[in-house]
PDB file of N, CA and C in Angstrom:
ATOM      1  N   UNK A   1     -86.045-208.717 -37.216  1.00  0.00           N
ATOM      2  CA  UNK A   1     -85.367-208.688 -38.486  1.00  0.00           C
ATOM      3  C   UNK A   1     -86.403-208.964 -39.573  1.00  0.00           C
ATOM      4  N   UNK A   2     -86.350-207.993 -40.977  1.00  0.00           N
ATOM      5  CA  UNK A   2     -87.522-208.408 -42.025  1.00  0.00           C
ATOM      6  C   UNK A   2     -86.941-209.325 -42.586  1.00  0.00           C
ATOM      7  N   UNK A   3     -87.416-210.577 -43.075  1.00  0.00           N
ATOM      8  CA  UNK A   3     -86.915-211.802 -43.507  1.00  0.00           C
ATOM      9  C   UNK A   3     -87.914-211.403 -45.085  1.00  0.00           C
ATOM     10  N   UNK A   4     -88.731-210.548 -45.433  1.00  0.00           N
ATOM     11  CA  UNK A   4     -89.382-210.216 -46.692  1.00  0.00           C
ATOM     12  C   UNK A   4     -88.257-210.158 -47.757  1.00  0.00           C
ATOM     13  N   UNK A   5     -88.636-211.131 -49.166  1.00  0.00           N
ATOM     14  CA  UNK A   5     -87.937-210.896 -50.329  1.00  0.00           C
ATOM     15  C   UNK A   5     -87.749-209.494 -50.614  1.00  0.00           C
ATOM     16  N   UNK A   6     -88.220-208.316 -50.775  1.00  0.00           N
ATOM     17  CA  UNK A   6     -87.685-207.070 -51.015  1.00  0.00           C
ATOM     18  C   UNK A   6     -86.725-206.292 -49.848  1.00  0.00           C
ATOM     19  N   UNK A   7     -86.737-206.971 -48.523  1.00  0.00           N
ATOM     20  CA  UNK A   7     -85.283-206.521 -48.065  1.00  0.00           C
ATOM     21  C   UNK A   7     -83.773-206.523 -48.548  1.00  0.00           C
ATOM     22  N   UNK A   8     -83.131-205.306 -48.234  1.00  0.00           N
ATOM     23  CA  UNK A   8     -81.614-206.107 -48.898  1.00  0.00           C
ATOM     24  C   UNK A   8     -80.599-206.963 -47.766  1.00  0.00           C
ATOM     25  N   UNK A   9     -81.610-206.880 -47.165  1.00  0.00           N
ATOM     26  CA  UNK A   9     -80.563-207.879 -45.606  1.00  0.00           C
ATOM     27  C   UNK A   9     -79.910-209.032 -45.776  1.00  0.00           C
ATOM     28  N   UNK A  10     -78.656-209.355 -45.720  1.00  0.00           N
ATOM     29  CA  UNK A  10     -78.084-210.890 -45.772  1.00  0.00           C
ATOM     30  C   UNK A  10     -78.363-210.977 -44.790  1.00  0.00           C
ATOM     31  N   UNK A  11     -78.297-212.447 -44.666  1.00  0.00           N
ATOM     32  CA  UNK A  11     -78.496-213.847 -43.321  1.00  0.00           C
ATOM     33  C   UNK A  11     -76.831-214.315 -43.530  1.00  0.00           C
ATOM     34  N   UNK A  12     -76.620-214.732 -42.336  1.00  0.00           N
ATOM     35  CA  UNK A  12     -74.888-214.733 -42.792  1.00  0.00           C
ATOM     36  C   UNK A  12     -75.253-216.354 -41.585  1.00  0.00           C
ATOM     37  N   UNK A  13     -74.810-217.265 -42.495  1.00  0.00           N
ATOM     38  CA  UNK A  13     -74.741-218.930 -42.545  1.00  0.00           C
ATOM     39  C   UNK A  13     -73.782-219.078 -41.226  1.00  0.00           C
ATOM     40  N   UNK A  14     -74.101-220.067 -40.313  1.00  0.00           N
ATOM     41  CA  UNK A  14     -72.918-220.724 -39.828  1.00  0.00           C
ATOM     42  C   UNK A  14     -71.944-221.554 -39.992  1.00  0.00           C
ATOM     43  N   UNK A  15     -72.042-221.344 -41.635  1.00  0.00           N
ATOM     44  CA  UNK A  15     -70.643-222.200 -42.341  1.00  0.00           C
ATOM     45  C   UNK A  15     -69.910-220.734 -42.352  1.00  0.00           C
ATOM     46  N   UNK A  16     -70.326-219.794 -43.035  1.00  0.00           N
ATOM     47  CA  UNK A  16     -69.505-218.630 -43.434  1.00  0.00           C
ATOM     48  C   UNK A  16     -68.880-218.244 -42.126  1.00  0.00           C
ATOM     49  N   UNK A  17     -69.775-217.892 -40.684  1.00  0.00           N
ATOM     50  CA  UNK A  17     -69.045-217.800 -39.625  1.00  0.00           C
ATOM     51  C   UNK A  17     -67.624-218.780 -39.309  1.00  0.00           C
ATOM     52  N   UNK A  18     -67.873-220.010 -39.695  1.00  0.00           N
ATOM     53  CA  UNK A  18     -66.970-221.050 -39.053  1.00  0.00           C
ATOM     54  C   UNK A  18     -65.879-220.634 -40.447  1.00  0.00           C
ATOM     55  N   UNK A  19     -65.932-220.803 -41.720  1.00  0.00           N
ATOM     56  CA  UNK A  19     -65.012-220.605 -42.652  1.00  0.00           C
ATOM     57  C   UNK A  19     -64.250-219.159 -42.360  1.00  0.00           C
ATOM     58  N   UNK A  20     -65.043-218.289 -41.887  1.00  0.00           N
ATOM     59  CA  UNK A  20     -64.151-216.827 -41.644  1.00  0.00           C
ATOM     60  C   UNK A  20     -63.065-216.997 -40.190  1.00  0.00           C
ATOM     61  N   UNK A  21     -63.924-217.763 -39.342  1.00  0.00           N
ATOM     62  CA  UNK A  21     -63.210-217.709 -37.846  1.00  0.00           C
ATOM     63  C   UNK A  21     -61.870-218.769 -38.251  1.00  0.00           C
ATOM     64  N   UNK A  22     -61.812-219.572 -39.565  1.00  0.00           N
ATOM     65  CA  UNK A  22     -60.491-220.624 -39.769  1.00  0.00           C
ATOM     66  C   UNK A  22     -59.939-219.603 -40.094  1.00  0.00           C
ATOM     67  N   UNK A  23     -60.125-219.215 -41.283  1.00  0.00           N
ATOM     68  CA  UNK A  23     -59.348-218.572 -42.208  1.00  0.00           C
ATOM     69  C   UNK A  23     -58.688-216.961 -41.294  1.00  0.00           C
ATOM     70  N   UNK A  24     -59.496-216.769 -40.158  1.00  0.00           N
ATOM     71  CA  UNK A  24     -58.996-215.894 -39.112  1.00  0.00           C
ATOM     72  C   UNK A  24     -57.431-216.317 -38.579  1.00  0.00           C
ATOM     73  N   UNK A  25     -58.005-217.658 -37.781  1.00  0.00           N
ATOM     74  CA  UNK A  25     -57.030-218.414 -37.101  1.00  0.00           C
ATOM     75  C   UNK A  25     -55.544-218.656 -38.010  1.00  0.00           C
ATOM     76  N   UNK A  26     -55.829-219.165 -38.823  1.00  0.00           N
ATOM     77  CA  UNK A  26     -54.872-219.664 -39.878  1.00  0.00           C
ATOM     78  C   UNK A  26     -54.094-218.135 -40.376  1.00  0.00           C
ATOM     79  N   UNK A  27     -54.461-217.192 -40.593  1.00  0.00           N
ATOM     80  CA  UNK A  27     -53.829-215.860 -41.078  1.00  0.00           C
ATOM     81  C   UNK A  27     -52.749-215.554 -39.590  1.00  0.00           C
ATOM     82  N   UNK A  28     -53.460-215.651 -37.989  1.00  0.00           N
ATOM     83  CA  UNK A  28     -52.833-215.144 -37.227  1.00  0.00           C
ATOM     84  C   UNK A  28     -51.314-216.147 -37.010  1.00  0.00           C
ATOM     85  N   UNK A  29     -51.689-217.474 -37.200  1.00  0.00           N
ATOM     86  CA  UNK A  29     -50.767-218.239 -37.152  1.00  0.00           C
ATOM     87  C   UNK A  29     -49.695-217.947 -38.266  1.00  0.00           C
ATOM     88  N   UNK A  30     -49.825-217.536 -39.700  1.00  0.00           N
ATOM     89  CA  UNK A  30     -48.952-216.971 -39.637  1.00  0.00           C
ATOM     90  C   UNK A  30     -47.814-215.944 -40.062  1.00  0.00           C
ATOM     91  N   UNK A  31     -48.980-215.029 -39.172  1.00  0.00           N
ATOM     92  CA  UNK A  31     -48.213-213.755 -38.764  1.00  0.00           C
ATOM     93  C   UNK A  31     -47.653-214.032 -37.580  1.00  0.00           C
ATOM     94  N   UNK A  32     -47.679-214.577 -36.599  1.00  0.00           N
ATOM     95  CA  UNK A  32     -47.302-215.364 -35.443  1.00  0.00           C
ATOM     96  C   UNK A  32     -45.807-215.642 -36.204  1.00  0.00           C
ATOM     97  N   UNK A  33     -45.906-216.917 -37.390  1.00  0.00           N
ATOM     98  CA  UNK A  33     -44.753-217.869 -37.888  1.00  0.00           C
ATOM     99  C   UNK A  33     -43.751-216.424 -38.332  1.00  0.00           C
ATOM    100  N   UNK A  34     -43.880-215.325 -38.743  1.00  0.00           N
ATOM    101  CA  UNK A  34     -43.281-214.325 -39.313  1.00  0.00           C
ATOM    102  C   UNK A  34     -42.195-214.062 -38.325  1.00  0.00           C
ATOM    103  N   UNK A  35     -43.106-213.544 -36.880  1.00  0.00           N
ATOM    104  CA  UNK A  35     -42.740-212.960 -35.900  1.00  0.00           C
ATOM    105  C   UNK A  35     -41.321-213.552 -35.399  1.00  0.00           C
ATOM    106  N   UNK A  36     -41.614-215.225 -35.317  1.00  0.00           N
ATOM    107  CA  UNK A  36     -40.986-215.593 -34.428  1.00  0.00           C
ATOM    108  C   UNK A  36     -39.731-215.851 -35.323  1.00  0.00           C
ATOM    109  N   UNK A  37     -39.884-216.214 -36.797  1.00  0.00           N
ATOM    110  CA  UNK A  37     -38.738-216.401 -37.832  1.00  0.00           C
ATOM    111  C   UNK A  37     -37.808-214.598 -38.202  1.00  0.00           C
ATOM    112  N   UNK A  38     -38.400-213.532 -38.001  1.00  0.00           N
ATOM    113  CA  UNK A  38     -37.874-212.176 -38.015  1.00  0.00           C
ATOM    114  C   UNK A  38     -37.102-211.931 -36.594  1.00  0.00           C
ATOM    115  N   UNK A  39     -37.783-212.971 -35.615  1.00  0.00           N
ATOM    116  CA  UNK A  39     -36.779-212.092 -34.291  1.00  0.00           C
ATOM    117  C   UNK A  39     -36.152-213.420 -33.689  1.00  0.00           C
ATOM    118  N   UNK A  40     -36.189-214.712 -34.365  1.00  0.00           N
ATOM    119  CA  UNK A  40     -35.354-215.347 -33.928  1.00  0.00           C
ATOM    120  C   UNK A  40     -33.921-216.036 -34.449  1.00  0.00           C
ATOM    121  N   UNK A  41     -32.702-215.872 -33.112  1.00  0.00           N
ATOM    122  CA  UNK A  41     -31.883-215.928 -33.459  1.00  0.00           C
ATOM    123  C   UNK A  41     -31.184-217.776 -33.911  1.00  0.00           C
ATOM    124  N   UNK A  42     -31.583-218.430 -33.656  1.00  0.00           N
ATOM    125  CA  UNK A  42     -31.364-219.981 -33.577  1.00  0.00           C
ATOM    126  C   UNK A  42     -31.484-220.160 -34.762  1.00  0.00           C
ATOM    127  N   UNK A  43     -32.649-219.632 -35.692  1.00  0.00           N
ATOM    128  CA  UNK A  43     -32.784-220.231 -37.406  1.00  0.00           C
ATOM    129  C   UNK A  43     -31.513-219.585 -37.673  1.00  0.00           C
ATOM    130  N   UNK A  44     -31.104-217.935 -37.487  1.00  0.00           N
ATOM    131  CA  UNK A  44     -30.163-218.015 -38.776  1.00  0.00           C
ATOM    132  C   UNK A  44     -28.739-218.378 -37.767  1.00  0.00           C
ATOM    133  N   UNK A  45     -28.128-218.618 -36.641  1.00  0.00           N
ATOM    134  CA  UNK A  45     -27.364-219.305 -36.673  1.00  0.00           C
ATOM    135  C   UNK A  45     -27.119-220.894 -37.019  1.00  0.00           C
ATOM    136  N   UNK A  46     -28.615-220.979 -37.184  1.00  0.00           N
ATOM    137  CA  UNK A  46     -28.244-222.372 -37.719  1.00  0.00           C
ATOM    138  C   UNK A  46     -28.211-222.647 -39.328  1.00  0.00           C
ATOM    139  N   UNK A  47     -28.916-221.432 -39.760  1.00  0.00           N
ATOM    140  CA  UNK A  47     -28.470-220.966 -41.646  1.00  0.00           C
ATOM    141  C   UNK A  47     -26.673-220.847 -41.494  1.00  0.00           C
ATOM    142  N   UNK A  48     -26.426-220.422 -41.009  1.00  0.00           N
ATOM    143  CA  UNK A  48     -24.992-220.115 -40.687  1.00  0.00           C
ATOM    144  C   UNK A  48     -24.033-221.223 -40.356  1.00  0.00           C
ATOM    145  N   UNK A  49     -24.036-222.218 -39.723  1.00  0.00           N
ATOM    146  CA  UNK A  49     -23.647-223.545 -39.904  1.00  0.00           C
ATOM    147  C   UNK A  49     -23.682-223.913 -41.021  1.00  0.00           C
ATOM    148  N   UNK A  50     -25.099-224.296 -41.168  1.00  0.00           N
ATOM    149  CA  UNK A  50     -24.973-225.350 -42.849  1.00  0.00           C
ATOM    150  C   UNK A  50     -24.502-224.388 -43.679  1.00  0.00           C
ATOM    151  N   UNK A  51     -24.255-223.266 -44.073  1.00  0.00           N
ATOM    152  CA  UNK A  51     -23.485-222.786 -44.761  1.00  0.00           C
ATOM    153  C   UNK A  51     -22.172-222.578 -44.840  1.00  0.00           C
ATOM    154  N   UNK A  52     -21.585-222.438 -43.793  1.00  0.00           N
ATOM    155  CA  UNK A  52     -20.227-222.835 -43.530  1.00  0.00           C
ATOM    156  C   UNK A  52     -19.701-224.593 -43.752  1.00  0.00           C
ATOM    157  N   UNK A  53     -20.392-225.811 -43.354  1.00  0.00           N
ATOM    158  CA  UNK A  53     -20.496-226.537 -43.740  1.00  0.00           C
ATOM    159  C   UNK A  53     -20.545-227.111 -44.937  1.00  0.00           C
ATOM    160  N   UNK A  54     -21.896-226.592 -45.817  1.00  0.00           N
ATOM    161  CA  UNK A  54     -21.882-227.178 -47.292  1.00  0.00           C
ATOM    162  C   UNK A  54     -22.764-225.632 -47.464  1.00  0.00           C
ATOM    163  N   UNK A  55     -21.510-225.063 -48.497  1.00  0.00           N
ATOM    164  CA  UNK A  55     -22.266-223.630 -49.204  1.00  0.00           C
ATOM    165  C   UNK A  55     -23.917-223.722 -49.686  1.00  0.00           C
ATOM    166  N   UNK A  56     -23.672-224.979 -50.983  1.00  0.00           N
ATOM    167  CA  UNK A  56     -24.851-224.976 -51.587  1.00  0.00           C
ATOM    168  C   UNK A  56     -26.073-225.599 -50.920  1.00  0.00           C
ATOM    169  N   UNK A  57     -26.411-226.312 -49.691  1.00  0.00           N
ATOM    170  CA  UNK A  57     -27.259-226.498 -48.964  1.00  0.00           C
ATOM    171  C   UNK A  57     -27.467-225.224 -47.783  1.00  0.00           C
ATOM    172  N   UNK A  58     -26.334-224.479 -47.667  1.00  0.00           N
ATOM    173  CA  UNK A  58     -26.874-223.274 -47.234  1.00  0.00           C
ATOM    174  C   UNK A  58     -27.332-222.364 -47.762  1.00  0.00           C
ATOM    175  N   UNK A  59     -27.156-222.136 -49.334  1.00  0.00           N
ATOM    176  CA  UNK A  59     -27.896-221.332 -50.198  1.00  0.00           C
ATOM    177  C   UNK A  59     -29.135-221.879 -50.375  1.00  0.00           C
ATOM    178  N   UNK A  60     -29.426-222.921 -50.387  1.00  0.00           N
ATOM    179  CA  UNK A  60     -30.785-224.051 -50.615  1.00  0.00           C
ATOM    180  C   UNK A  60     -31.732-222.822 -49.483  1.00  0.00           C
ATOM    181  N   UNK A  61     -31.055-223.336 -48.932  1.00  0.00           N
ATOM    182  CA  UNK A  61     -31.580-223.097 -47.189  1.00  0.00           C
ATOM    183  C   UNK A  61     -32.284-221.539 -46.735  1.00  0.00           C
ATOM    184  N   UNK A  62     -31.055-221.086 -47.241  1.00  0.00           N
ATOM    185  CA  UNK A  62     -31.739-219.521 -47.427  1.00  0.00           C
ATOM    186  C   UNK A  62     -32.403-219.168 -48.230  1.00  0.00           C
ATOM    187  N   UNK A  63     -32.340-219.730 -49.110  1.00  0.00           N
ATOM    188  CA  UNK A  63     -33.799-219.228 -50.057  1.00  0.00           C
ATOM    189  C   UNK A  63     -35.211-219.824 -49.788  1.00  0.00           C
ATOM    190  N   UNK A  64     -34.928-220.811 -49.458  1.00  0.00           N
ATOM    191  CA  UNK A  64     -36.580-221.373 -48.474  1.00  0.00           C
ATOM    192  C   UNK A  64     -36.752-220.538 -47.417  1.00  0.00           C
ATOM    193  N   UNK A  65     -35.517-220.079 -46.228  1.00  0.00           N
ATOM    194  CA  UNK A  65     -36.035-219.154 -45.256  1.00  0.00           C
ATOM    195  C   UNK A  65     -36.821-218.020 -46.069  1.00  0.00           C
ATOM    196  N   UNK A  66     -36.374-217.710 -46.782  1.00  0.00           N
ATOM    197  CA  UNK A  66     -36.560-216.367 -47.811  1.00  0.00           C
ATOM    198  C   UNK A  66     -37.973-216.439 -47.408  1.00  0.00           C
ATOM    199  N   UNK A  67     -38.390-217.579 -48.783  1.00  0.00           N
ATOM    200  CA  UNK A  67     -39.672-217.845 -49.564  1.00  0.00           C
ATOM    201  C   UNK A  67     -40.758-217.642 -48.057  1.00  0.00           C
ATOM    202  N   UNK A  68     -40.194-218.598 -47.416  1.00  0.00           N
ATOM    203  CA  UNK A  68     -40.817-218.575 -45.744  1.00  0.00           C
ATOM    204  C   UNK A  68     -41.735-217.895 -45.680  1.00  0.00           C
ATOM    205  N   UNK A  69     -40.306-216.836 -45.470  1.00  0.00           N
ATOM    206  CA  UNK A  69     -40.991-215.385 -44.305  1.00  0.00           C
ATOM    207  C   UNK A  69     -41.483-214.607 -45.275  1.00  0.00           C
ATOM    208  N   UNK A  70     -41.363-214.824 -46.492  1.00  0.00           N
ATOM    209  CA  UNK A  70     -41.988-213.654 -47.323  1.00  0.00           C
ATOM    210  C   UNK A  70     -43.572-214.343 -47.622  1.00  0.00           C
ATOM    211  N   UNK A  71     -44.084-215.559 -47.300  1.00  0.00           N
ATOM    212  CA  UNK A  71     -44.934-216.014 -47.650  1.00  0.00           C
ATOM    213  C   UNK A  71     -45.993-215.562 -46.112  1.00  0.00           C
ATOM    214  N   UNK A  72     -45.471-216.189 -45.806  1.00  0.00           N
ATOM    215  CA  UNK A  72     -45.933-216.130 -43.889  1.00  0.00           C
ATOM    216  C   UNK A  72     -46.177-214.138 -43.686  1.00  0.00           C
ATOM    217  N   UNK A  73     -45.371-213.402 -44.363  1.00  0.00           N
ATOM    218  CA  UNK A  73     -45.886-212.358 -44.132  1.00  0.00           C
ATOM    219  C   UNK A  73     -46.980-211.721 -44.457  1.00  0.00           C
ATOM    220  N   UNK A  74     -47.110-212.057 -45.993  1.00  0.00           N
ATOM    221  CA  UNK A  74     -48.188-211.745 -46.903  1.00  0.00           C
ATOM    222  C   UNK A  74     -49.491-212.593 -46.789  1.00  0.00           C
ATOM    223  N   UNK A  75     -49.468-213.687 -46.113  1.00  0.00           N
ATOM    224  CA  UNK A  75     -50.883-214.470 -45.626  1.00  0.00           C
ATOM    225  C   UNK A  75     -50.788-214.349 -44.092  1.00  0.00           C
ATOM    226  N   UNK A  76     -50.190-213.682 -43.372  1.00  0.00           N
ATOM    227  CA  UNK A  76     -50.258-213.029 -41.967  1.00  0.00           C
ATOM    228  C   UNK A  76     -51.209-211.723 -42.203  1.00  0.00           C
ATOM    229  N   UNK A  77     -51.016-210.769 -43.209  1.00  0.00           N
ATOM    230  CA  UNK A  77     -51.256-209.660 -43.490  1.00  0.00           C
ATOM    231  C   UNK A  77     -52.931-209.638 -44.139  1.00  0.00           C
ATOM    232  N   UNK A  78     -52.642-210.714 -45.053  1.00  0.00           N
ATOM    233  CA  UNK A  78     -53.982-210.394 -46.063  1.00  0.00           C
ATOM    234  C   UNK A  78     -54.916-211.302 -45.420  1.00  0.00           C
ATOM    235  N   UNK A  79     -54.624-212.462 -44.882  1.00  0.00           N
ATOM    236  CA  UNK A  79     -55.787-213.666 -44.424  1.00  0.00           C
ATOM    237  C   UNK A  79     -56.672-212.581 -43.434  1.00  0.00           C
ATOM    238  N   UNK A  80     -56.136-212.142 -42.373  1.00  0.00           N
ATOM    239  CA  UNK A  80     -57.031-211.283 -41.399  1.00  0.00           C
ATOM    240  C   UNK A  80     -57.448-210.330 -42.150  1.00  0.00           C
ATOM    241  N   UNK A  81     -56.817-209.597 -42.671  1.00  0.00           N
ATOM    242  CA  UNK A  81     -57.641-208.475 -43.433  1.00  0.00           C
ATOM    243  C   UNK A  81     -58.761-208.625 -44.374  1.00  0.00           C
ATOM    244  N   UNK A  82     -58.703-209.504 -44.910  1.00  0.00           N
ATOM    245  CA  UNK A  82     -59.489-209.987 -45.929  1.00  0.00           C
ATOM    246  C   UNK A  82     -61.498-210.276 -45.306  1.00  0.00           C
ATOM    247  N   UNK A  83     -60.636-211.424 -43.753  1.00  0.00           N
ATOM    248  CA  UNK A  83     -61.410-211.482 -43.053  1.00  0.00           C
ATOM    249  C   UNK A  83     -62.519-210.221 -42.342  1.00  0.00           C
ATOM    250  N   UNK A  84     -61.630-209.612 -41.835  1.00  0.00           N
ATOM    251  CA  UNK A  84     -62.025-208.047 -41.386  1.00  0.00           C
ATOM    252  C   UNK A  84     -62.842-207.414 -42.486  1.00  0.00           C
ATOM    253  N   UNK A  85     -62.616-207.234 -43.915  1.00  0.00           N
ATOM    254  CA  UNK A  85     -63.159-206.408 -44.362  1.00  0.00           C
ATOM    255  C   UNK A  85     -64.375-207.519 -45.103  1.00  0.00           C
ATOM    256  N   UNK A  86     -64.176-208.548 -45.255  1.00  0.00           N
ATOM    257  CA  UNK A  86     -65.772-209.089 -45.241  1.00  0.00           C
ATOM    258  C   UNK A  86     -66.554-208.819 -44.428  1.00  0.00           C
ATOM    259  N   UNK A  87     -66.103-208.552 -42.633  1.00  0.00           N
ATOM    260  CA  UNK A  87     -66.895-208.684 -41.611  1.00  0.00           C
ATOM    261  C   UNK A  87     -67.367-207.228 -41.823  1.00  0.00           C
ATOM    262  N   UNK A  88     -66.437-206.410 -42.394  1.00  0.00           N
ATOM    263  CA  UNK A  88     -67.095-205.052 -42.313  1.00  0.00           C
ATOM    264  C   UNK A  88     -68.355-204.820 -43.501  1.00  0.00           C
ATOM    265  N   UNK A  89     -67.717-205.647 -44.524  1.00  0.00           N
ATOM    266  CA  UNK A  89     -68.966-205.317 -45.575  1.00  0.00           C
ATOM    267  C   UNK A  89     -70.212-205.453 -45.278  1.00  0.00           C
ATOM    268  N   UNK A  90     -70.539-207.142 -44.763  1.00  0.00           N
ATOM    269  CA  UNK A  90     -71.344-207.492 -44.048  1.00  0.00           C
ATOM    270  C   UNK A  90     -72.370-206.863 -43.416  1.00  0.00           C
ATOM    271  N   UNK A  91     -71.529-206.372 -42.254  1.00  0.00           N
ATOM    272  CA  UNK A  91     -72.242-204.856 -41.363  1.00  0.00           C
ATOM    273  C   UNK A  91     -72.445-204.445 -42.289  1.00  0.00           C
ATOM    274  N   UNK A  92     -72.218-203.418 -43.408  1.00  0.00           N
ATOM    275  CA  UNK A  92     -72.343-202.400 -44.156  1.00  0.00           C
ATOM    276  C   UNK A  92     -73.837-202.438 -44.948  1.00  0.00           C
ATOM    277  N   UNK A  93     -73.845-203.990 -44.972  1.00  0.00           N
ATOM    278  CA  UNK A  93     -75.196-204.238 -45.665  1.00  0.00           C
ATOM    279  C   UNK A  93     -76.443-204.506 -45.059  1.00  0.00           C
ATOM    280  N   UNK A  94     -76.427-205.076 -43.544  1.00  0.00           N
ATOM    281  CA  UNK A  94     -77.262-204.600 -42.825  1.00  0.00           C
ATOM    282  C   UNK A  94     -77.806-203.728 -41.953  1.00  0.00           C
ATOM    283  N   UNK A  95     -77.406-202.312 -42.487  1.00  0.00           N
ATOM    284  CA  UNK A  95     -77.663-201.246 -41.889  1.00  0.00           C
ATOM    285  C   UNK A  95     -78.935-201.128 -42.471  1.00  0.00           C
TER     286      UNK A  95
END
């Protein structure tokens, strides 16, 4: 590898490795949390209780599931990707 100031080669840190491999982990977890809140049946029968129970703590309720899964989807989605396409830039620059 040319380590010369006029190369354009990055050196890629073993903080940046360890900060990409969290921020990996942490994205799959949750797209994971998405998965299991989209195909499981126990949360919304149990949205379904407390709402039958006390309306307005079941409206509470569903709008946090909401916020949830709409959050958990969009940092399921973008955390890895984000990751990925640093890893690709990366490559891109030491060609």
């Amino acid at each position: 590898m040319d380590l010369s100031p006029e190369s354009n080669k990055k050196i890629i840190h073993y903080s940046d490795i360890l900060a990409l491999t969290a921020f990996l982990i942490i994205g799959i977890g949750f797209f994971f949390l998405f998965l299991h809140l989209h195909h499981s049946n126990e949360v919304l029968e149990y949205l379904n209780r407390v709402n039958l129970a006390n309306s307005t703590a079941g409206l509470w309720l569903t709008v946090i599931y909401g916020i949830v899964k709409l959050l958990s989807v969009i940092l399921g989605l973008s955390l890895p990707g984000a990751v990925i396409y640093k890893f690709l830039q990366f490559i891109n620059t030491n060609r």
